[in-house]
Protein backbone atom coordinates (compact mmCIF):
# COMPACT_ATOMS: atom_id res chain seq x y z
CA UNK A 1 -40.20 5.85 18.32
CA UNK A 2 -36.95 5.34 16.58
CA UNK A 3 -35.66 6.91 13.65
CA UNK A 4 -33.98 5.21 10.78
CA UNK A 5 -30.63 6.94 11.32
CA UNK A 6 -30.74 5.65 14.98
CA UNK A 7 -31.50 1.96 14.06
CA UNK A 8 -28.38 2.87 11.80
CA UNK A 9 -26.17 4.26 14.61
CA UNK A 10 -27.36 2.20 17.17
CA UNK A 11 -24.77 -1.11 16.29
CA UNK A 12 -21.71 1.31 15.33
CA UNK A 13 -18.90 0.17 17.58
CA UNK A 14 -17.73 2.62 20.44
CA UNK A 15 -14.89 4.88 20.90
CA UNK A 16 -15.88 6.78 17.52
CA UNK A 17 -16.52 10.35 18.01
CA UNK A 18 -20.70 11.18 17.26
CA UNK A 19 -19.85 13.10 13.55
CA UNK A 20 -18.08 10.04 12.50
CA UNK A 21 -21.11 7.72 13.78
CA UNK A 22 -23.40 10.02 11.81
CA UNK A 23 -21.01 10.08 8.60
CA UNK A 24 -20.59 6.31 8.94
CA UNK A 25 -25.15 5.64 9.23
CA UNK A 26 -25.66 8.50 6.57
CA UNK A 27 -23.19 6.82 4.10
CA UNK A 28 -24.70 3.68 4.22
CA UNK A 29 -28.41 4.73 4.19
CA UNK A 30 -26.74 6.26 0.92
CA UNK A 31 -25.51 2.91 -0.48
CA UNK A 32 -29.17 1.38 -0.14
CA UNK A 33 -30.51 4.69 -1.31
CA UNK A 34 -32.55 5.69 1.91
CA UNK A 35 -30.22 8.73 2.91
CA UNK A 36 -33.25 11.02 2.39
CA UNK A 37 -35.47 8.84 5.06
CA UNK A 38 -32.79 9.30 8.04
CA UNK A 39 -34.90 11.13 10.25
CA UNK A 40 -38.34 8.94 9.40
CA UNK A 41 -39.65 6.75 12.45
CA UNK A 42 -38.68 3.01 11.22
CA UNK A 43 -42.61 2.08 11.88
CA UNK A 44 -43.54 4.53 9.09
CA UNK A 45 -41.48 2.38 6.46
CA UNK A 46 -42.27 -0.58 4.49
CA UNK A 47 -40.85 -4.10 4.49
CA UNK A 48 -38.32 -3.45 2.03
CA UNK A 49 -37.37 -0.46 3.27
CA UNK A 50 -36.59 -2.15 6.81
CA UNK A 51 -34.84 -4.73 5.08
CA UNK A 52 -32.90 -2.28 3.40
CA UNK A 53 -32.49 0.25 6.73
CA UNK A 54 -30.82 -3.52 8.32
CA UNK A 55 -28.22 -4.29 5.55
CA UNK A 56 -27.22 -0.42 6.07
CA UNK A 57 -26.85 -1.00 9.43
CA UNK A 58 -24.89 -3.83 8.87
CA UNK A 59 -22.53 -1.95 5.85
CA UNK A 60 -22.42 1.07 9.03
CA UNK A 61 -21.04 -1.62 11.65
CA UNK A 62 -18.40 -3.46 9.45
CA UNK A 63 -17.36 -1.02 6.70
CA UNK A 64 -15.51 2.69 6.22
CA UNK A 65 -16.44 4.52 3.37
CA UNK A 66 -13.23 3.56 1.17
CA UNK A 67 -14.82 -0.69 1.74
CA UNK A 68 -18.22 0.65 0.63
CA UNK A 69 -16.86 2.25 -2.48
CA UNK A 70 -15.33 -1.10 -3.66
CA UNK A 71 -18.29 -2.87 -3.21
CA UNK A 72 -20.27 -3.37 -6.74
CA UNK A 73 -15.98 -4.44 -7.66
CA UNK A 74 -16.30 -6.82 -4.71
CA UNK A 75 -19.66 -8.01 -5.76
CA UNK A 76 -18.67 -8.74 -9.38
CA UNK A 77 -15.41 -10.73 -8.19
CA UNK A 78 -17.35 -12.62 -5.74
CA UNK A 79 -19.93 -13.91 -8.59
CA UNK A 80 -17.23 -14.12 -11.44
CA UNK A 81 -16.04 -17.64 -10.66
């Protein structure tokens, strides 16, 4: 049964060295604030939580740490006009 830090990892692009892959999924279970469920089984969780487990996996795929530290900025400028 998968974990939620595998679901994480699993879309994380190649040629990145496992530590990063695992700094990359932890940071972004962080940013949804589900860091402390990475080694649950993802059938354990609820909806939300899955929803939430997917946009981290997302964030893990597409962003480095410095993007996901910009983001409530990014957020605000992308609903200010």
């Amino acid at each position: 049964m998968p974990t939620v830090g595998a679901d994480v990892r699993f879309g994380i692009g190649g040629g990145l060295e496992y530590s990063e892959v695992e700094k990359r999924a932890k940071a972004s279970l962080a940013r949804v604030g589900l860091e402390h469920l990475y080694d649950r089984p993802v059938a354990s969780l609820s909806g939300g939580q899955k929803q939430r487990v997917a946009i981290a996996g997302v964030l893990a795929q597409v962003c480095n740490n410095d993007y996901l530290e910009s983001m409530p900025l990014l957020m605000y400028l992308a609903h200010a006009s």
